[in-house]
C-alpha atoms as a PDB file:
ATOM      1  CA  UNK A   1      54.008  38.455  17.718  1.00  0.00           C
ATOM      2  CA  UNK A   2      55.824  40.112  14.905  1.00  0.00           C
ATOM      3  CA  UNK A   3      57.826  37.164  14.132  1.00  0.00           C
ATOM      4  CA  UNK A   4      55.182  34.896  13.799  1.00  0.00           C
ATOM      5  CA  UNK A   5      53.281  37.311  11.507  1.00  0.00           C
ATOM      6  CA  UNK A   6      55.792  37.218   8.988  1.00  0.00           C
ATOM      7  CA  UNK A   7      56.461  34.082   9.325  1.00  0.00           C
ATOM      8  CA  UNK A   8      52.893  33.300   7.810  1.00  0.00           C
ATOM      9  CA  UNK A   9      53.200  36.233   5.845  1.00  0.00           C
ATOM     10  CA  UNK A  10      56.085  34.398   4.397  1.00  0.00           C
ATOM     11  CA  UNK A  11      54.313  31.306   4.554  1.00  0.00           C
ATOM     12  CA  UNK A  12      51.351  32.353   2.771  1.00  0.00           C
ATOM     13  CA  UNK A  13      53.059  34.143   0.002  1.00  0.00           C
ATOM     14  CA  UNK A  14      55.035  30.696  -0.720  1.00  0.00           C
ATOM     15  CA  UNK A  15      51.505  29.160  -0.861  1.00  0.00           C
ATOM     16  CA  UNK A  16      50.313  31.706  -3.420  1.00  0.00           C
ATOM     17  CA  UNK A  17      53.511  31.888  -5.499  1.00  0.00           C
ATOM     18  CA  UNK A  18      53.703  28.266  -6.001  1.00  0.00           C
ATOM     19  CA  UNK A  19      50.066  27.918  -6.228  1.00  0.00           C
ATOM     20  CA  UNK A  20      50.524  30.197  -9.415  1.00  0.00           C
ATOM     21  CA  UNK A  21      53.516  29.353 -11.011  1.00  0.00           C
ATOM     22  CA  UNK A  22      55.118  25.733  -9.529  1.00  0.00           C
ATOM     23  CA  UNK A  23      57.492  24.632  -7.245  1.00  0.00           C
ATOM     24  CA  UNK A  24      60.421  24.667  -9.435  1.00  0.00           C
ATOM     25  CA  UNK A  25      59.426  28.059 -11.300  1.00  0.00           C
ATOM     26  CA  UNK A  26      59.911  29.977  -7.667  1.00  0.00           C
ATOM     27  CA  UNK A  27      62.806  30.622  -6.329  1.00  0.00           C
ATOM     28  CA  UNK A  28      63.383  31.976  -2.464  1.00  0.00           C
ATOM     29  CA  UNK A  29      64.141  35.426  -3.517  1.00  0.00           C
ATOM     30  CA  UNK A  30      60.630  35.723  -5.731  1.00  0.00           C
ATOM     31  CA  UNK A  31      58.804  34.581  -2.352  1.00  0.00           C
ATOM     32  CA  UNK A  32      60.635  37.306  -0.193  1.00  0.00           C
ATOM     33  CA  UNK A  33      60.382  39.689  -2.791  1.00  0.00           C
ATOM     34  CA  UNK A  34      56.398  38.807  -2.973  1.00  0.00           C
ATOM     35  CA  UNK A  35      55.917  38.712   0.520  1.00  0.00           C
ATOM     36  CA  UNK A  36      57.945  42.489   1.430  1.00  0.00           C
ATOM     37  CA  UNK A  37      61.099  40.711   3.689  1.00  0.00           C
ATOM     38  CA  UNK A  38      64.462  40.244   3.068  1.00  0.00           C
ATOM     39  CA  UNK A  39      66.087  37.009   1.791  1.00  0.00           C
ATOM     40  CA  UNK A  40      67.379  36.472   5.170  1.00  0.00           C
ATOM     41  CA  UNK A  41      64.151  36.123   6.961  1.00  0.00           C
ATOM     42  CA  UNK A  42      63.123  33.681   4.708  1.00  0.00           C
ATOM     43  CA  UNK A  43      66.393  31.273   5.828  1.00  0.00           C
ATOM     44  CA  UNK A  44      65.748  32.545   9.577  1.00  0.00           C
ATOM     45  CA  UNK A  45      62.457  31.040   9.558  1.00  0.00           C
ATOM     46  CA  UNK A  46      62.622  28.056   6.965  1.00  0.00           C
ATOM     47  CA  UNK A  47      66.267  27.409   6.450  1.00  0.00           C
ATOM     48  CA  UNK A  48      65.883  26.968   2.671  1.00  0.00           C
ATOM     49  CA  UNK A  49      63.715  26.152  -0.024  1.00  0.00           C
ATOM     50  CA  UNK A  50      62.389  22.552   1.189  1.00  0.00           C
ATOM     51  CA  UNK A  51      61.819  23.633   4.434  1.00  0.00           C
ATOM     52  CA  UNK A  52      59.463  26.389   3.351  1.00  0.00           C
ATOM     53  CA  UNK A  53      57.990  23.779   1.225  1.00  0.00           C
ATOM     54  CA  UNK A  54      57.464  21.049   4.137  1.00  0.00           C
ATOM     55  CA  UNK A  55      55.327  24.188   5.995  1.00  0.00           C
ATOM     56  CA  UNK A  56      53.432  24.743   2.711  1.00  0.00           C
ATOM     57  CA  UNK A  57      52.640  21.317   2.475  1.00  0.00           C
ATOM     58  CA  UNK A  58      51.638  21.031   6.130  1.00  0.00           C
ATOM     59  CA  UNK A  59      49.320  24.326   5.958  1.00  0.00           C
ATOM     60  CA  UNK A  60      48.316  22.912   2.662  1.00  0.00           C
ATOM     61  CA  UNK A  61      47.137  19.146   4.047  1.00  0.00           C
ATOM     62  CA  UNK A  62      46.176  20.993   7.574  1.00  0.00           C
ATOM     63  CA  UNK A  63      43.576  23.235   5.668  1.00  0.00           C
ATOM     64  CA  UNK A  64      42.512  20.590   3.070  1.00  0.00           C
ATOM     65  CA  UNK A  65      41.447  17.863   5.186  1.00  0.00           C
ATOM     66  CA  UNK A  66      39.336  20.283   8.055  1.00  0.00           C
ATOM     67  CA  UNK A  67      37.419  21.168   4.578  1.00  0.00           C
ATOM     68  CA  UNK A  68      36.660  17.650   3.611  1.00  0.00           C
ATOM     69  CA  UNK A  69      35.985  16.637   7.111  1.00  0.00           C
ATOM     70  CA  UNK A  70      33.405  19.729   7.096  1.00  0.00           C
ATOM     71  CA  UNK A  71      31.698  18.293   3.888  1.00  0.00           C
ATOM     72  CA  UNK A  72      31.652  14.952   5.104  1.00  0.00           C
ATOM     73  CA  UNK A  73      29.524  15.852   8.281  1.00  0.00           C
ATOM     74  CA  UNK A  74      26.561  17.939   6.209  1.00  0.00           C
ATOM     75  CA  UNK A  75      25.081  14.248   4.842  1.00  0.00           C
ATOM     76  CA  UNK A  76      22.702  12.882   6.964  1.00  0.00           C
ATOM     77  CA  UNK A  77      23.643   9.636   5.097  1.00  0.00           C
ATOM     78  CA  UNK A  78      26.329   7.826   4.012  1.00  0.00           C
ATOM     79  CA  UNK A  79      25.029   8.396  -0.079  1.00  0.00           C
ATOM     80  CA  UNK A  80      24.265  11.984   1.018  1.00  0.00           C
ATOM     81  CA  UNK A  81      28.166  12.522   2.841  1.00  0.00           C
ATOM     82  CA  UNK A  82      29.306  10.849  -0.780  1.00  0.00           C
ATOM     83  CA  UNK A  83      27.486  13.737  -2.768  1.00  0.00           C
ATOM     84  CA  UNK A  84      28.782  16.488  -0.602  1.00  0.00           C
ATOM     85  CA  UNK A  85      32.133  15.278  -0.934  1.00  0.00           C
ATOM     86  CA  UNK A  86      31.898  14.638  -4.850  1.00  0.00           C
ATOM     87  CA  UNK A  87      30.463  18.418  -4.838  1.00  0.00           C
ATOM     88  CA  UNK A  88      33.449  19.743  -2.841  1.00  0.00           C
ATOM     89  CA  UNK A  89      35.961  18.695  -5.509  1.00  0.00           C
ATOM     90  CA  UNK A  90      33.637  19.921  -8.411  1.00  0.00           C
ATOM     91  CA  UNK A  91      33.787  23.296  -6.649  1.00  0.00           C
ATOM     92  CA  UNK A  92      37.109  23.225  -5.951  1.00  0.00           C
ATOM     93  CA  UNK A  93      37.969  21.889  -9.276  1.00  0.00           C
ATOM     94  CA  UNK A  94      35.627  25.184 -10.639  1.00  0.00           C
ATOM     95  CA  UNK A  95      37.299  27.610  -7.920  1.00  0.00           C
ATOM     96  CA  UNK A  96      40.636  26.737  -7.548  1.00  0.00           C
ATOM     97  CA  UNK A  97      41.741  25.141  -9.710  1.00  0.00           C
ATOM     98  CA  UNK A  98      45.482  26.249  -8.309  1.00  0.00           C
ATOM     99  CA  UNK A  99      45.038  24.304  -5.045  1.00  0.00           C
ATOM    100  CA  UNK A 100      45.152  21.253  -7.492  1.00  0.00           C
ATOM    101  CA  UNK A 101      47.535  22.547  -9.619  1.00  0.00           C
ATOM    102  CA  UNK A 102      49.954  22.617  -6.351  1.00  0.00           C
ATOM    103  CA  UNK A 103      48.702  19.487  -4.783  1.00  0.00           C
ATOM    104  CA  UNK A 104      50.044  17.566  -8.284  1.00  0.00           C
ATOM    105  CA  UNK A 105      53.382  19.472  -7.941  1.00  0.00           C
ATOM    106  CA  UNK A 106      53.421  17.893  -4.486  1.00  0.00           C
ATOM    107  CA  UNK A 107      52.372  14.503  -4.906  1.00  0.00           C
ATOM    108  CA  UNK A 108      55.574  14.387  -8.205  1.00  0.00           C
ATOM    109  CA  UNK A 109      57.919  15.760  -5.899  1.00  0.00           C
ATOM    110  CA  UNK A 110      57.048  13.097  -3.218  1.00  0.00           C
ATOM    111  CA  UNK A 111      58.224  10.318  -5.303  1.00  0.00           C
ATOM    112  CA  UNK A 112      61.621  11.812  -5.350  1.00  0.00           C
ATOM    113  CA  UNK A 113      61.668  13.389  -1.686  1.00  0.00           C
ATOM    114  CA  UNK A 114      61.265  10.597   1.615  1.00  0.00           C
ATOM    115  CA  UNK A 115      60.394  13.754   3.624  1.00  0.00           C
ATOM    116  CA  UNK A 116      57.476  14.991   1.410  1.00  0.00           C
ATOM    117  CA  UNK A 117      56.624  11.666   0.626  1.00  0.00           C
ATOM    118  CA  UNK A 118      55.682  11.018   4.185  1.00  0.00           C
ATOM    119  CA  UNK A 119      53.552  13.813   4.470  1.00  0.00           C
ATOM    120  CA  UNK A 120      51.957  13.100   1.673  1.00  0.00           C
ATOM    121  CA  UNK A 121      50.946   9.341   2.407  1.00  0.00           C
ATOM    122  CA  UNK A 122      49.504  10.820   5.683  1.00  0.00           C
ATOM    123  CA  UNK A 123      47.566  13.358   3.901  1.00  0.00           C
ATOM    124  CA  UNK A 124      46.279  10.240   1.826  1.00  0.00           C
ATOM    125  CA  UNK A 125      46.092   8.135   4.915  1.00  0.00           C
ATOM    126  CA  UNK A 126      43.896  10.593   6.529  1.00  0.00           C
ATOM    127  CA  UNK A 127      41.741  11.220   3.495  1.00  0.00           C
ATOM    128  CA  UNK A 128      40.870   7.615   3.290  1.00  0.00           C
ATOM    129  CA  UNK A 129      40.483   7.384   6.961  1.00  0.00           C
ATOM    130  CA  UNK A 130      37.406  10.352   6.705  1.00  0.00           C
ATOM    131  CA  UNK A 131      35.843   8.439   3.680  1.00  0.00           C
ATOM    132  CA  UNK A 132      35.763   5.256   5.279  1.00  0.00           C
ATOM    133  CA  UNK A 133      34.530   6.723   8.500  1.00  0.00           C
ATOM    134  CA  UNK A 134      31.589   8.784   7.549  1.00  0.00           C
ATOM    135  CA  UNK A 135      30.794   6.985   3.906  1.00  0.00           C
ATOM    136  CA  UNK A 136      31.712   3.714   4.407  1.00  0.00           C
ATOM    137  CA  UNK A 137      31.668   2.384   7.541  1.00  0.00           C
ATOM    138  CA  UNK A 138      28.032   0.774   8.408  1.00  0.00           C
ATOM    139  CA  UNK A 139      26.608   0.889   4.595  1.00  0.00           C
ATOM    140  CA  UNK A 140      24.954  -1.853   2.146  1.00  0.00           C
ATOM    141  CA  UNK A 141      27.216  -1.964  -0.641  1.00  0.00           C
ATOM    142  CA  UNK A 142      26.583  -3.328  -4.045  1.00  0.00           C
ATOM    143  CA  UNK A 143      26.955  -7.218  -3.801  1.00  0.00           C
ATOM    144  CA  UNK A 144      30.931  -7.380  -5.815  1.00  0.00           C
ATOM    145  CA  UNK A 145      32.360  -5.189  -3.857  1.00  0.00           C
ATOM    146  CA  UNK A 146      31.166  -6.605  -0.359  1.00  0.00           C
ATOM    147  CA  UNK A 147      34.737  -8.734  -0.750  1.00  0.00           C
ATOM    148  CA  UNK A 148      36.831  -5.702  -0.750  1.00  0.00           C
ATOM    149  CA  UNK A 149      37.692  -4.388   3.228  1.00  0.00           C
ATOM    150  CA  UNK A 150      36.333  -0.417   3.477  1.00  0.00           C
ATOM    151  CA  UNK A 151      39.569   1.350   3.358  1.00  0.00           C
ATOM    152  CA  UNK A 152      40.638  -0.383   0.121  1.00  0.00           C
ATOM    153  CA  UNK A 153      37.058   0.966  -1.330  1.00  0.00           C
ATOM    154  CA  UNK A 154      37.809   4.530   0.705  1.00  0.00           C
ATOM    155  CA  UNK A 155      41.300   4.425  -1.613  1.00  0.00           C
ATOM    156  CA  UNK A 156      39.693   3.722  -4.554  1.00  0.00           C
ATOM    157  CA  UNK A 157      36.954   6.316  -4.571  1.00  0.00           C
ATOM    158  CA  UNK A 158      39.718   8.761  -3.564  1.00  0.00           C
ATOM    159  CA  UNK A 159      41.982   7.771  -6.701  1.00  0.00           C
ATOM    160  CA  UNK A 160      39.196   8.074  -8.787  1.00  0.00           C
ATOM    161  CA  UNK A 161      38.432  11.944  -7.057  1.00  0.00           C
ATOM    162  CA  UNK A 162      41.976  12.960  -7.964  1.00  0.00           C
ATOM    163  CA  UNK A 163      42.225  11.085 -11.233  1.00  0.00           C
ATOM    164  CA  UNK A 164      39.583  13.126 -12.161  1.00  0.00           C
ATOM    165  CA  UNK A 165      40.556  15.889 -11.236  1.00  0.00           C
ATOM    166  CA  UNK A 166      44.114  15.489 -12.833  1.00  0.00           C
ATOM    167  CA  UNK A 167      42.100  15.063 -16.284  1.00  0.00           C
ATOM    168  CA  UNK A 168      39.836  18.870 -15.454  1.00  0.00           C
ATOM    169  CA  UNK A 169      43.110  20.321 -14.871  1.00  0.00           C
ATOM    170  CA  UNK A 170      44.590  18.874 -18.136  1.00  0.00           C
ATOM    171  CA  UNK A 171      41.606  19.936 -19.878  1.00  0.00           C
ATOM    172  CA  UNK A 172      39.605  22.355 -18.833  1.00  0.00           C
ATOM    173  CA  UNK A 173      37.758  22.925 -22.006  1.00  0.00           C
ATOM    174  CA  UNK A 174      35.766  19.490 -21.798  1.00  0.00           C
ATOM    175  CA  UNK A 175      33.063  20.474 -19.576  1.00  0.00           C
ATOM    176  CA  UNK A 176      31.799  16.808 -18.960  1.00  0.00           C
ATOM    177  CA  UNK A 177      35.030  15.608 -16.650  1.00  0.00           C
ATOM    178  CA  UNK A 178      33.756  17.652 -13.267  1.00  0.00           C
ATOM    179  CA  UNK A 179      30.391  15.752 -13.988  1.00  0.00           C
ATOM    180  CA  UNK A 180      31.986  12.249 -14.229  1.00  0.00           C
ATOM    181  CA  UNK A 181      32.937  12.388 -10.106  1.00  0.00           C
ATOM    182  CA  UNK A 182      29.018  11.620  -9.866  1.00  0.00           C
ATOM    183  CA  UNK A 183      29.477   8.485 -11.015  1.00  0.00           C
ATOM    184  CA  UNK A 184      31.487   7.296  -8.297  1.00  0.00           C
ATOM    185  CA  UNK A 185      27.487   7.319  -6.506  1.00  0.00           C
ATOM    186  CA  UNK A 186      27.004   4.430  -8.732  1.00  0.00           C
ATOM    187  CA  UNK A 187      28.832   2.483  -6.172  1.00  0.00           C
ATOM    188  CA  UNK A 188      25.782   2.439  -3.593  1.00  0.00           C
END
């Protein structure tokens, strides 16, 4: 029992330390220093530095997509599902803005990194799995994009959510941006 509790103590701290200052700003001894344990528990549990990262990123994606799944089933309809999902980003875009912040850091280091890649791609997969089965699976769309198969719609509405969101985080000053993820409802 003790062992796993500081293993997520550890785990969480990570979470919060590169939530707040980046994955390459944070070094193994600042999360063990953070978190109350020695250096050594840190390798005892995650071996190094990417390994704590691959359980950050799991907890991360693990967390993430039981949220979206829980905003996607309060719409009675598909246009309803669409607005609480669009709302779910605005709030997390107003509430923490971190978990965004770290999700970027991810996605970068994924291009360089087969093993976070792949967890990555299935956090996407999944995403676009949820938004095709409760938004866009039995629903009229507009007439030019009946040609276009549901998932590749679920992947665009997705890159549009996190393209948006890249630009709030760049610039949180312009209060308009959160309010542009509504117009992805002009698509029904």
């Amino acid at each position: 029992m003790k062992r796993t509790n500081q293993s997520e103590r550890i785990l969480q701290t990570a979470f919060e330390c590169i939530s707040s200052k980046g994955y390459a700003s944070v070094s193994m001894r600042d999360i063990a220093d953070e978190a109350g344990v020695a250096l050594s528990q840190l390798t005892y549990h995650y071996k190094n530095k990417d390994g704590l990262l691959t359980e950050v990123i799991k907890m991360m994606i693990q967390e993430y997509l039981l949220e979206v799944e829980e905003h996607l089933k309060k719409g009675s309809t598909p246009k309803e599902k669409l607005s609480e999902l669009i709302a779910y980003f605005q709030g997390m875009l107003a509430e923490n803005p971190k978990l965004f912040k770290m999700f970027f850091d991810f996605t970068s280091m994924s291009l360089w990194s087969a093993q976070f890649s792949q967890l990555l791609q299935n956090l996407f997969d999944n995403l676009v799995n949820l938004i095709e089965k409760y938004i866009l699976n039995d629903i009229p769309l507009k007439s030019n994009l009946r040609k276009y198969s549901p998932k590749s719609i679920a992947r665009m509405l997705l890159g549009a959510m996190f393209g948006t969101a890249i630009q709030v985080i760049l610039d949180p000053q312009e209060k308009e941006l959160p309010e542009a993820l509504n117009a992805i409802e002009l698509l029904f």
